[in-house]
C-alpha atoms as a PDB file:
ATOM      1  CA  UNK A   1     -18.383  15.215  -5.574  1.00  0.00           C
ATOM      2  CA  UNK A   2     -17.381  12.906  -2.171  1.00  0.00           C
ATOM      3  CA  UNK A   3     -18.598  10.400  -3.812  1.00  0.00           C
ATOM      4  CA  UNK A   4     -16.375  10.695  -6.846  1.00  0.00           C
ATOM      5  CA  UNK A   5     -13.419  11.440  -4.230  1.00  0.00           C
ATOM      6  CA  UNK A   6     -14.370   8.223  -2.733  1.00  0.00           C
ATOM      7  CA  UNK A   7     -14.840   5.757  -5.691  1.00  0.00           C
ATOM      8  CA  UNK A   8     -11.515   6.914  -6.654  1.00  0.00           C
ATOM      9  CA  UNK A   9     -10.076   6.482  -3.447  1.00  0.00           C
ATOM     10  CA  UNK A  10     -11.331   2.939  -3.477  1.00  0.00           C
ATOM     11  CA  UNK A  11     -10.448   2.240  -7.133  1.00  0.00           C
ATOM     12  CA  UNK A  12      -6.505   3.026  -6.023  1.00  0.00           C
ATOM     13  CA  UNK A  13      -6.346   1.729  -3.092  1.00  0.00           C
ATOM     14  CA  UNK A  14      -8.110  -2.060  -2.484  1.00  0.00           C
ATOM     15  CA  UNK A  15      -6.156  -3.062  -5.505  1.00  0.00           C
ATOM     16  CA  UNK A  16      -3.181  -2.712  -3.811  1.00  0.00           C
ATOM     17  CA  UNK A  17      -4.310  -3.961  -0.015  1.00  0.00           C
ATOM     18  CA  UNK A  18      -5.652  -7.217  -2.143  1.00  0.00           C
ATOM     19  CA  UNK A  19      -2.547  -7.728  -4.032  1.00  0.00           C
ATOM     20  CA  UNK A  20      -0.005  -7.648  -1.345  1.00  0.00           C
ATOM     21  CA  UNK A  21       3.632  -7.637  -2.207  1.00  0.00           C
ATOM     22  CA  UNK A  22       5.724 -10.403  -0.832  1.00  0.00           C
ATOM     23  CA  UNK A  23       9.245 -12.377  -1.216  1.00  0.00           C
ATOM     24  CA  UNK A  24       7.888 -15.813  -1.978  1.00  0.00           C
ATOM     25  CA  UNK A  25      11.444 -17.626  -2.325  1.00  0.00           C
ATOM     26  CA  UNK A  26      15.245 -17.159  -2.344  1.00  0.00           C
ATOM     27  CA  UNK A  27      17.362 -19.770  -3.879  1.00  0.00           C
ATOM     28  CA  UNK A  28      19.695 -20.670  -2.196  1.00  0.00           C
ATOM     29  CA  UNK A  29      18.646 -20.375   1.019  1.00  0.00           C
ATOM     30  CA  UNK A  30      20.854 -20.954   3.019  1.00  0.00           C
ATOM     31  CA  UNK A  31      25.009 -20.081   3.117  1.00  0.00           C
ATOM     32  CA  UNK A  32      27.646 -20.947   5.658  1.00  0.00           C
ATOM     33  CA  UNK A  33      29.627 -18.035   7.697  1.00  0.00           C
ATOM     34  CA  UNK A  34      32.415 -17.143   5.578  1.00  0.00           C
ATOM     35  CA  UNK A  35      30.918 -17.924   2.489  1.00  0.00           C
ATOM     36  CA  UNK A  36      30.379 -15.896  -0.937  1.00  0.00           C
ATOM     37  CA  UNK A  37      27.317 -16.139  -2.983  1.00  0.00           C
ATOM     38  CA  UNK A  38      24.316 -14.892  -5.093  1.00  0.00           C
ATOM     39  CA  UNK A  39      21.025 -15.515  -4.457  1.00  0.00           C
ATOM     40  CA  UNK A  40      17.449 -14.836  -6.596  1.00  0.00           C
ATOM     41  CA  UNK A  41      14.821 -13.192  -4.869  1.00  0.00           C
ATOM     42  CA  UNK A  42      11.358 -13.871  -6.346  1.00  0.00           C
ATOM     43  CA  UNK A  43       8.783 -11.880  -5.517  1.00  0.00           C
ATOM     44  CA  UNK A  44       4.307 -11.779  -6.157  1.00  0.00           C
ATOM     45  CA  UNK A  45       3.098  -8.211  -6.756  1.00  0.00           C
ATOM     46  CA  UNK A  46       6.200  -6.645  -6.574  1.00  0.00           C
ATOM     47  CA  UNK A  47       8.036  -3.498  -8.591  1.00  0.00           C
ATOM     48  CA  UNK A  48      11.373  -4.322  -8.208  1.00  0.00           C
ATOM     49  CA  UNK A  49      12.735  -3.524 -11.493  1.00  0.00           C
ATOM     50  CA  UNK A  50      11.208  -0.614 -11.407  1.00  0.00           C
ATOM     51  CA  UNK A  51      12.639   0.877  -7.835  1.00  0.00           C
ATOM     52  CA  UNK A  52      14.904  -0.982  -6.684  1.00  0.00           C
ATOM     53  CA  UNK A  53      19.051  -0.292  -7.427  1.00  0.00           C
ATOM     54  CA  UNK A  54      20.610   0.557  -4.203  1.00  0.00           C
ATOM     55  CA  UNK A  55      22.702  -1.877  -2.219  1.00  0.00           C
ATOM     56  CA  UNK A  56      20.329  -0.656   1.098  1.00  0.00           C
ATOM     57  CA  UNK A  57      17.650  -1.784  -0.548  1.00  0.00           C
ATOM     58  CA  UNK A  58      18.094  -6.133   0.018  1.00  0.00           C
ATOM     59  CA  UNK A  59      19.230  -6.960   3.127  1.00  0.00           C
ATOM     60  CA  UNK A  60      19.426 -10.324   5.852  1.00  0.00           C
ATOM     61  CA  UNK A  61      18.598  -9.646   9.298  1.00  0.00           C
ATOM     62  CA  UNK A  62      18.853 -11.407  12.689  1.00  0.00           C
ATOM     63  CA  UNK A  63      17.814  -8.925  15.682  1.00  0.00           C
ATOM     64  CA  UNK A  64      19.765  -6.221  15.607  1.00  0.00           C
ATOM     65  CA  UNK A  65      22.267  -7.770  12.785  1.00  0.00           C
ATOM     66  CA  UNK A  66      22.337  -6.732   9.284  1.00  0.00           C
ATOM     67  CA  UNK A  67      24.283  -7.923   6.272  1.00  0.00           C
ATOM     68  CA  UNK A  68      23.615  -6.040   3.034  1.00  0.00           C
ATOM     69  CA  UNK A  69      23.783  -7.036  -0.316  1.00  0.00           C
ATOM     70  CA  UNK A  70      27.053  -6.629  -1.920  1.00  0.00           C
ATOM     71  CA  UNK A  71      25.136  -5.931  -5.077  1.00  0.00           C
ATOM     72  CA  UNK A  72      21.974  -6.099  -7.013  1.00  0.00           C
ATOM     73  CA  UNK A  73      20.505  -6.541  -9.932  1.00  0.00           C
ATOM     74  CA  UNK A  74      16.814  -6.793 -11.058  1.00  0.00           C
ATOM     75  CA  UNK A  75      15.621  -8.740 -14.037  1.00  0.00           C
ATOM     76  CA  UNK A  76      11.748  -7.884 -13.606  1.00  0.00           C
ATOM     77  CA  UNK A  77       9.310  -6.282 -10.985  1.00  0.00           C
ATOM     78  CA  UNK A  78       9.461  -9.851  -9.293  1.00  0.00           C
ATOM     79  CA  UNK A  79      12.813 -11.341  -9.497  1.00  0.00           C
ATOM     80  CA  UNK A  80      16.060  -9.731  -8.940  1.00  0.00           C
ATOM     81  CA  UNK A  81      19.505 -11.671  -8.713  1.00  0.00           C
ATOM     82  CA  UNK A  82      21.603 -10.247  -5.083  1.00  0.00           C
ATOM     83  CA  UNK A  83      25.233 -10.928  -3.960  1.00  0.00           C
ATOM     84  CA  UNK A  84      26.153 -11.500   0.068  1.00  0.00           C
ATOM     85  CA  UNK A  85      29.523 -12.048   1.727  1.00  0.00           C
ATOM     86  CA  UNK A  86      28.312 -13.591   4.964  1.00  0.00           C
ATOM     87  CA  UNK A  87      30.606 -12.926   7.907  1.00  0.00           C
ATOM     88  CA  UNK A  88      32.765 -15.807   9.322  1.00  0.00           C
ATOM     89  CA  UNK A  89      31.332 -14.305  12.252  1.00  0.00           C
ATOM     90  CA  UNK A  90      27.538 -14.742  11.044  1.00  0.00           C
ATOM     91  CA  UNK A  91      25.505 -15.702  14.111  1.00  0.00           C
ATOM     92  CA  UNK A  92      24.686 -18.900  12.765  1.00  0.00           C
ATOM     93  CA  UNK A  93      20.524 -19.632  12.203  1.00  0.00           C
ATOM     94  CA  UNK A  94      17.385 -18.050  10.546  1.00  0.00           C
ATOM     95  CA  UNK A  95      17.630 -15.044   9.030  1.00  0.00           C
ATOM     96  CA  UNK A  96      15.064 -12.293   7.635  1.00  0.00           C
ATOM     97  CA  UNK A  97      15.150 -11.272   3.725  1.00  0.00           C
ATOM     98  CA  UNK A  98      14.278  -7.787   3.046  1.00  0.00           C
ATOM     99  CA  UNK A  99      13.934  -5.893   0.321  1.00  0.00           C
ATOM    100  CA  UNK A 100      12.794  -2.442   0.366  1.00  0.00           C
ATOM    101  CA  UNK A 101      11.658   0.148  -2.599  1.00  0.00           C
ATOM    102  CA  UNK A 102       9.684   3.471  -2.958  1.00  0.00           C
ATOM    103  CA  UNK A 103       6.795   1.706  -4.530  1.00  0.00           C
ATOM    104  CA  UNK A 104       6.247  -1.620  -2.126  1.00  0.00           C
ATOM    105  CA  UNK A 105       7.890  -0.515   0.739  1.00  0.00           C
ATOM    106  CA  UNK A 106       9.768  -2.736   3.301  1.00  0.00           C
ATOM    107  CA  UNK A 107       8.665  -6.319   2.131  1.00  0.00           C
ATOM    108  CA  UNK A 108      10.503  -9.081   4.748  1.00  0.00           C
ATOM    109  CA  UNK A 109      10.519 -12.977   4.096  1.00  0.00           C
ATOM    110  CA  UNK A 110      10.037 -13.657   7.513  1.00  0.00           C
ATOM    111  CA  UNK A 111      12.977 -16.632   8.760  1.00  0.00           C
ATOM    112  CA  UNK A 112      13.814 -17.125   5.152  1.00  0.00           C
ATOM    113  CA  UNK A 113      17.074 -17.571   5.192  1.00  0.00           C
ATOM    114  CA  UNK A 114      19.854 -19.920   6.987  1.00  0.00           C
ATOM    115  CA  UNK A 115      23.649 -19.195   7.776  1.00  0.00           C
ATOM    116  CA  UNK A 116      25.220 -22.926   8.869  1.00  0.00           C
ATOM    117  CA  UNK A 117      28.302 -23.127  10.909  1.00  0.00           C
ATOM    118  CA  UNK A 118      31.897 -22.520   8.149  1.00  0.00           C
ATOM    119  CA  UNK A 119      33.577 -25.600   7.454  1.00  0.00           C
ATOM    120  CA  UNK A 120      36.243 -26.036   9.983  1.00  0.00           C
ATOM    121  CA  UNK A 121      39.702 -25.953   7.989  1.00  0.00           C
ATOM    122  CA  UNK A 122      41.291 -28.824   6.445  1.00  0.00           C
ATOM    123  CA  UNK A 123      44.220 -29.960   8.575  1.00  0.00           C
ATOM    124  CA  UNK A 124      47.639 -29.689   7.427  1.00  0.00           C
ATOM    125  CA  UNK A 125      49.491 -33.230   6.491  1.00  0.00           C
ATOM    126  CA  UNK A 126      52.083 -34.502   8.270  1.00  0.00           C
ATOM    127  CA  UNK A 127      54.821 -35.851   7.225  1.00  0.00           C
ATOM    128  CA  UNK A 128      56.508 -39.100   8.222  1.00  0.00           C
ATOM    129  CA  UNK A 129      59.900 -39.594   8.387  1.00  0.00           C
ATOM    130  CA  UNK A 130      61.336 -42.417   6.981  1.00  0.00           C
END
């Protein structure tokens, strides 16, 4: 009976150690501080569709910064579509993607991510008098 207790802790298991999840891209990659915008996360072994719905779930971090997605939505268990409003006061540089579910747990893209320095404002015209 161990035996059978084993085999079938081996048959669920390895499967899973083999077949690691992981965030394999993000597209864009990279935003300025201030700026608006939607990203897809794509994913190899992953359940996303099947777990993943709350806005904690995708998130960019930068030591102990955070900014969470705005929203979510998941097309399959390996590519879901995320909004972020990136802080004009982003600290500017590499950023982590995570996404985290009950099946896969906390799955990070390690530095995949950039926030550039904003734009600075266009300057005002002058005018000239005549």
């Amino acid at each position: 009976m161990r035996t059978v207790r084993q085999f079938l802790f081996l048959l669920v298991f390895i499967p899973h150690f083999l077949n690691a999840q992981s965030i394999t891209s993000i597209v864009p990659d990279s935003a300025q501080q201030g700026q608006n915008l939607w990203v897809t996360i794509t994913g190899s072994s992953t359940n996303f569709s099947l777990t993943t719905s709350t806005l904690d779930s995708v998130w960019l971090s930068q030591g102990g910064a955070t900014i969470y997605a705005t929203y979510v939505n998941t097309y399959s268990t390996y590519e879901m579509d995320a909004g972020f409003n990136i802080p004009l006061s982003a600290t500017t540089g590499l950023w982590d993607v995570n996404v985290k579910d009950s099946i896969d747990g906390k799955i990070t893209l390690v530095n995949g991510f950039t926030i550039k320095v904003a734009d600075p404002p266009p300057t005002a015209p002058t005018l000239n008098n005549p």
